[in-house]
Protein backbone atom coordinates (compact mmCIF):
# COMPACT_ATOMS: atom_id res chain seq x y z
CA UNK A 1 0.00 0.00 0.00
CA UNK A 2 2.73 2.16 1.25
CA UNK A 3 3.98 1.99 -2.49
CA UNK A 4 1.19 3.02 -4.42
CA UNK A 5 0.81 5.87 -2.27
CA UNK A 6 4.13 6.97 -2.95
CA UNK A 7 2.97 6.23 -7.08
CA UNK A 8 0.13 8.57 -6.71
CA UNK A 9 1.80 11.10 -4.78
CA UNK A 10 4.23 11.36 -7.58
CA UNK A 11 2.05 11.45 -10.11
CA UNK A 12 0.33 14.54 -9.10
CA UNK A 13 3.71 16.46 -8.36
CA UNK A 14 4.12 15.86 -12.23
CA UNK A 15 0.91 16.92 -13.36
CA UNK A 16 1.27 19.87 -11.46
CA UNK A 17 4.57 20.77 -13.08
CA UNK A 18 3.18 21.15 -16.37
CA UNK A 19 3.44 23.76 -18.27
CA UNK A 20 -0.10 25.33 -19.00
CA UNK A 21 -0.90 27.36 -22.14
CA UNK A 22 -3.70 28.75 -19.68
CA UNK A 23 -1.15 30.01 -17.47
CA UNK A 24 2.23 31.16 -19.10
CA UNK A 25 0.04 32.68 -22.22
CA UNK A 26 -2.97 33.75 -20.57
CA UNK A 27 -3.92 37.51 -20.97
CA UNK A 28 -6.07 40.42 -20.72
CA UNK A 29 -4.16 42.70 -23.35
CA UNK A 30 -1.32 42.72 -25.70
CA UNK A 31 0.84 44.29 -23.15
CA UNK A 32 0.47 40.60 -20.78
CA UNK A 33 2.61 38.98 -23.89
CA UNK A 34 6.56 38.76 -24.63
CA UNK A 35 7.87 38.66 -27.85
CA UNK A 36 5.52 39.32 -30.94
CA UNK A 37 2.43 37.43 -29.59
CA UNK A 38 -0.73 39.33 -29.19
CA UNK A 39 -3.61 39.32 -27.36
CA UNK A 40 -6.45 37.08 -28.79
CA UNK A 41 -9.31 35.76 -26.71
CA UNK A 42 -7.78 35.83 -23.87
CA UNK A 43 -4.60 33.84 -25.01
CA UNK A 44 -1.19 34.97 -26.10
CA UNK A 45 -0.70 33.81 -29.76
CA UNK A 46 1.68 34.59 -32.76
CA UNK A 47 0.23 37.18 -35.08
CA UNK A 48 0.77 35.23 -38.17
CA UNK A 49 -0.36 31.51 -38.03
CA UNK A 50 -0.11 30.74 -34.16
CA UNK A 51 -4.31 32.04 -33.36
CA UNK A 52 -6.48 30.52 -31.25
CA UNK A 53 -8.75 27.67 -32.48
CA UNK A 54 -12.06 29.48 -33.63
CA UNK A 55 -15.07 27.57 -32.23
CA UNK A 56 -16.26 24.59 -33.94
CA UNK A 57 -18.00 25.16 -37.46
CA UNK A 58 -16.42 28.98 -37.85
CA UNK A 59 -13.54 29.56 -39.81
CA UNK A 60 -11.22 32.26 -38.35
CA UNK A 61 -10.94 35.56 -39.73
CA UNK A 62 -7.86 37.13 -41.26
CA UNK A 63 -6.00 39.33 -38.85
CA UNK A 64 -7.39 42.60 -39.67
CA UNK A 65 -9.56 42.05 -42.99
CA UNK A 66 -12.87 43.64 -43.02
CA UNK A 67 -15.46 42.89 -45.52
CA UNK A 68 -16.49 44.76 -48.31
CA UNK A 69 -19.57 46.24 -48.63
CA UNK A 70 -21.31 44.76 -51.30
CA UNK A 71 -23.10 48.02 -52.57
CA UNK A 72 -26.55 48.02 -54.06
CA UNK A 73 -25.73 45.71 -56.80
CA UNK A 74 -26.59 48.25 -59.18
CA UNK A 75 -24.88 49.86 -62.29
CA UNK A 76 -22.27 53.23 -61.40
CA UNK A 77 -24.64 55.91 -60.96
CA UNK A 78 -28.14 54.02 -60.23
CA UNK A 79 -29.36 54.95 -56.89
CA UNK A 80 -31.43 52.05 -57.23
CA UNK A 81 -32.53 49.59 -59.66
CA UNK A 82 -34.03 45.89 -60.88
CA UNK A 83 -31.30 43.89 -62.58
CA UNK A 84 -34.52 41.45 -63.57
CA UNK A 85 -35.79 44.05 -65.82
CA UNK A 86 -32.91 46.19 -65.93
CA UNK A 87 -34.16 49.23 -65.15
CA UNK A 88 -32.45 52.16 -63.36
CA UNK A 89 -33.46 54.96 -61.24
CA UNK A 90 -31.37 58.14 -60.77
CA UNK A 91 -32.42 60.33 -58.08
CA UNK A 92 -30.42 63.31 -57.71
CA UNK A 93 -29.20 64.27 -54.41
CA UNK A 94 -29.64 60.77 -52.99
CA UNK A 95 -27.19 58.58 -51.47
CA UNK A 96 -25.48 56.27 -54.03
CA UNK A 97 -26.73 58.63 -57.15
CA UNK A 98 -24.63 60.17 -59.46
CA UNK A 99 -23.95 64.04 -58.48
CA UNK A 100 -26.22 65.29 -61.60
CA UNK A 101 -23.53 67.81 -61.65
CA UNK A 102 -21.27 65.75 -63.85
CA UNK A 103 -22.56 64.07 -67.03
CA UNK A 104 -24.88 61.86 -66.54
CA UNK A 105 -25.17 57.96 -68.80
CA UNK A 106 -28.19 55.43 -68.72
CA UNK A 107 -26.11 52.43 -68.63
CA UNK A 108 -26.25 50.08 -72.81
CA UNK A 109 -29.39 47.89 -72.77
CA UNK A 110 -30.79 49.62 -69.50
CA UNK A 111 -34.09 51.70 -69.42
CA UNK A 112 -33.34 54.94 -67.05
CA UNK A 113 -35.60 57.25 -65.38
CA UNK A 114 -33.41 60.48 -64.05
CA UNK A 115 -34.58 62.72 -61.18
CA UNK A 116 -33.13 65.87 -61.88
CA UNK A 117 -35.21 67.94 -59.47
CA UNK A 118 -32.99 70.12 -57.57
CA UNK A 119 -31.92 73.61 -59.08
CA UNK A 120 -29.35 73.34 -62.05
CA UNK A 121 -29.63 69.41 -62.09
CA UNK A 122 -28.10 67.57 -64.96
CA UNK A 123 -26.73 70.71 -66.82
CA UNK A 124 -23.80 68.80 -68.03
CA UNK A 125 -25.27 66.32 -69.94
CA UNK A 126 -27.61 63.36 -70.30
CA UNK A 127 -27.06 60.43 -72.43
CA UNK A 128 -29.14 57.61 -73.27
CA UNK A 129 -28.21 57.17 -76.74
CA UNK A 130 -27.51 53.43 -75.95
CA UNK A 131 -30.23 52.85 -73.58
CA UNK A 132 -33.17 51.00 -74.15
CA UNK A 133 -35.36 53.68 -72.84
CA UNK A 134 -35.19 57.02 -71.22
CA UNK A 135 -37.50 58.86 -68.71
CA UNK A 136 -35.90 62.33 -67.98
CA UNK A 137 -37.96 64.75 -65.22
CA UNK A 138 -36.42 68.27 -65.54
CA UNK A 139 -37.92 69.72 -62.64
CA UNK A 140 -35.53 71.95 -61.10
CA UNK A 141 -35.37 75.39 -61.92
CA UNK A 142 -32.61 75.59 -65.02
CA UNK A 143 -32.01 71.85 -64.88
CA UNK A 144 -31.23 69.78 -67.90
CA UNK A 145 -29.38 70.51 -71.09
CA UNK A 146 -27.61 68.50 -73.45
CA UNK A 147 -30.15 65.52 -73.50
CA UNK A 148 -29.76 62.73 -75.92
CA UNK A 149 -31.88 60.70 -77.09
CA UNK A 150 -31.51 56.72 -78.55
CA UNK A 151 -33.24 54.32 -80.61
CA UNK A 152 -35.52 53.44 -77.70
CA UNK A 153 -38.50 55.64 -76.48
CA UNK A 154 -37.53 58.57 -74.55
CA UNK A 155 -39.55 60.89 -72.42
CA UNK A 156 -38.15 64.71 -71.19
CA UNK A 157 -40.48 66.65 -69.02
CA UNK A 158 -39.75 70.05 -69.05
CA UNK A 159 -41.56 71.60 -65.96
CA UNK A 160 -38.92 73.47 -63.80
CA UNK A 161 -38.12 76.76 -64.43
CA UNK A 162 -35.91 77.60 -67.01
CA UNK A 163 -35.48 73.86 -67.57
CA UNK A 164 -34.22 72.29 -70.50
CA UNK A 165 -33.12 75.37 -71.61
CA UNK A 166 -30.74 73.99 -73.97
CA UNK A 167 -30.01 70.73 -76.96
CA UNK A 168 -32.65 68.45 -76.15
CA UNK A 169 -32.47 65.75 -79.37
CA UNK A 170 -34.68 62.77 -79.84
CA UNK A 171 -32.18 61.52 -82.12
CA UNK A 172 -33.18 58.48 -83.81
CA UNK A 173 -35.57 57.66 -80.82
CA UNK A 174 -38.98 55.23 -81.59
CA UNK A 175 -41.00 57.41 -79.74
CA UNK A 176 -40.22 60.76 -78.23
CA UNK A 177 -41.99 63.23 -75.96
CA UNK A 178 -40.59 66.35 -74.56
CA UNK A 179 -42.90 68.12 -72.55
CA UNK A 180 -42.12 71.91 -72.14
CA UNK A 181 -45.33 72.87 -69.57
CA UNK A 182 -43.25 75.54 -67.77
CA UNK A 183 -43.62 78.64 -69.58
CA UNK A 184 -40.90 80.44 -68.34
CA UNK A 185 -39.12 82.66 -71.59
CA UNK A 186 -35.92 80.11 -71.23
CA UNK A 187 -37.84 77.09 -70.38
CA UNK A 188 -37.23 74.54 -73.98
CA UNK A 189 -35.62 78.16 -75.11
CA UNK A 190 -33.10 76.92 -77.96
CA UNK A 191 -32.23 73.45 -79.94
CA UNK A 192 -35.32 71.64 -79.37
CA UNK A 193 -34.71 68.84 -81.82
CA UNK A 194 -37.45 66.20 -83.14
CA UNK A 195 -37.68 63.19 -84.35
CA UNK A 196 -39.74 64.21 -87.93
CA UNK A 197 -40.48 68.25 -88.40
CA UNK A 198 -44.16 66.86 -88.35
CA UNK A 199 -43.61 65.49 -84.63
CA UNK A 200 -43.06 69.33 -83.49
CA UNK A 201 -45.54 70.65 -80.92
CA UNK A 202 -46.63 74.56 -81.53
CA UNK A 203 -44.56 76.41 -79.22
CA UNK A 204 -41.95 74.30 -78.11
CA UNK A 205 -41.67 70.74 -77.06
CA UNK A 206 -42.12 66.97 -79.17
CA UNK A 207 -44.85 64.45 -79.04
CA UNK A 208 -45.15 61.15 -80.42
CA UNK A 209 -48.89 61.29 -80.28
CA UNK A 210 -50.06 59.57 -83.74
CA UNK A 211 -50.90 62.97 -86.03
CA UNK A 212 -49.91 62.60 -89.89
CA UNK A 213 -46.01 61.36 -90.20
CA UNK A 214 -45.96 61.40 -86.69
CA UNK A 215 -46.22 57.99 -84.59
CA UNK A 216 -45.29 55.65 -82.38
CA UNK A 217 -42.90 53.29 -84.32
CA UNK A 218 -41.65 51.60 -81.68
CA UNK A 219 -41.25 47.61 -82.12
């Protein structure tokens, strides 16, 4: 008996002479380590390689990556939009939106309505010659100028002051309307360019309201 005692006896004097990760590399901060180990839950470990386990069915995380955000999946400039039917709304002054300072593009093969509703909105330029469809509302005072039309059908509504003031061109568009209802003296004031001469509306403005040449020819 006397001899297994002494066999136990020595056997916890061992185990108590270990060398515990939980004691020599415990630690509250960065500054409880030596060397280059850091501080990570609670344990000392080597920045590079030498982390702590993560917890079962997590995979640990690079040492200082952050995700990207993954944006709102839209075309540059859209501050919002369905990629199902490809259509894309511009809002000026919105989060996300383009400036409507700088020029403005409706992204090839996407149909666009633009916002430009705050004072000189969109002066620099609006493109949708490769869209499939454009929906412009000019309704901040002296917004829009240099708006282009494409093949597809293209609407400009002209209702802010001074708006649309100057080179609004339906191009080669299917279908073009632009609406001058302000009546302001520089409102649809120079370069108001139709489709067909016959398409013209008396004092200012296009429609593609069936009358003589002029129609909807839109596929």
């Amino acid at each position: 008996m006397k001899l297994v005692a002494l066999w136990l006896a020595a056997v916890i004097i061992a185990s108590c002479s270990i060398n515990h990760r939980s004691g020599e590399y415990s630690c509250n901060t960065s500054a409880d380590c030596t060397g280059d180990r850091v501080c990570s839950q609670n344990f000392c470990v080597l920045p590079n390689g030498g982390s702590v386990d993560a917890p079962a069915g997590h995979a640990d995380a690079p040492v200082g990556h952050i995700d990207a955000p993954s944006g709102n999946g839209c075309p540059l400039g859209c501050s919002a939009c369905d990629p199902t039917t490809k259509s894309c709304t511009i809002e000026c002054g919105t989060t996300g939106a383009a400036n409507c300072g700088a020029p403005i593009t409706c992204p090839a093969g996407w149909s666009c309505e633009i916002d430009c509703k705050n004072q000189n909105n969109c002066r620099s330029g609006v493109n949708c010659t490769n869209s499939d469809a454009c929906h412009v509302i000019c309704s901040g005072a002296g917004s829009c100028r240099n708006v282009a039309c494409g093949a597809g059908p293209c609407k400009v509504e002209c209702t802010g002051q001074a708006s649309c003031s100057r080179f609004v061109q339906c191009g080669t568009s299917c279908k073009c309307d632009i609406q001058c209802t302000n009546q302001s003296p520089e409102t649809c004031a120079q370069d108001i360019t139709c489709g067909q001469i016959a398409c013209d509306v008396p004092g200012g403005g296009c429609t593609s309201m069936p009358s003589g040449l002029c129609s909807d020819t839109c596929p």
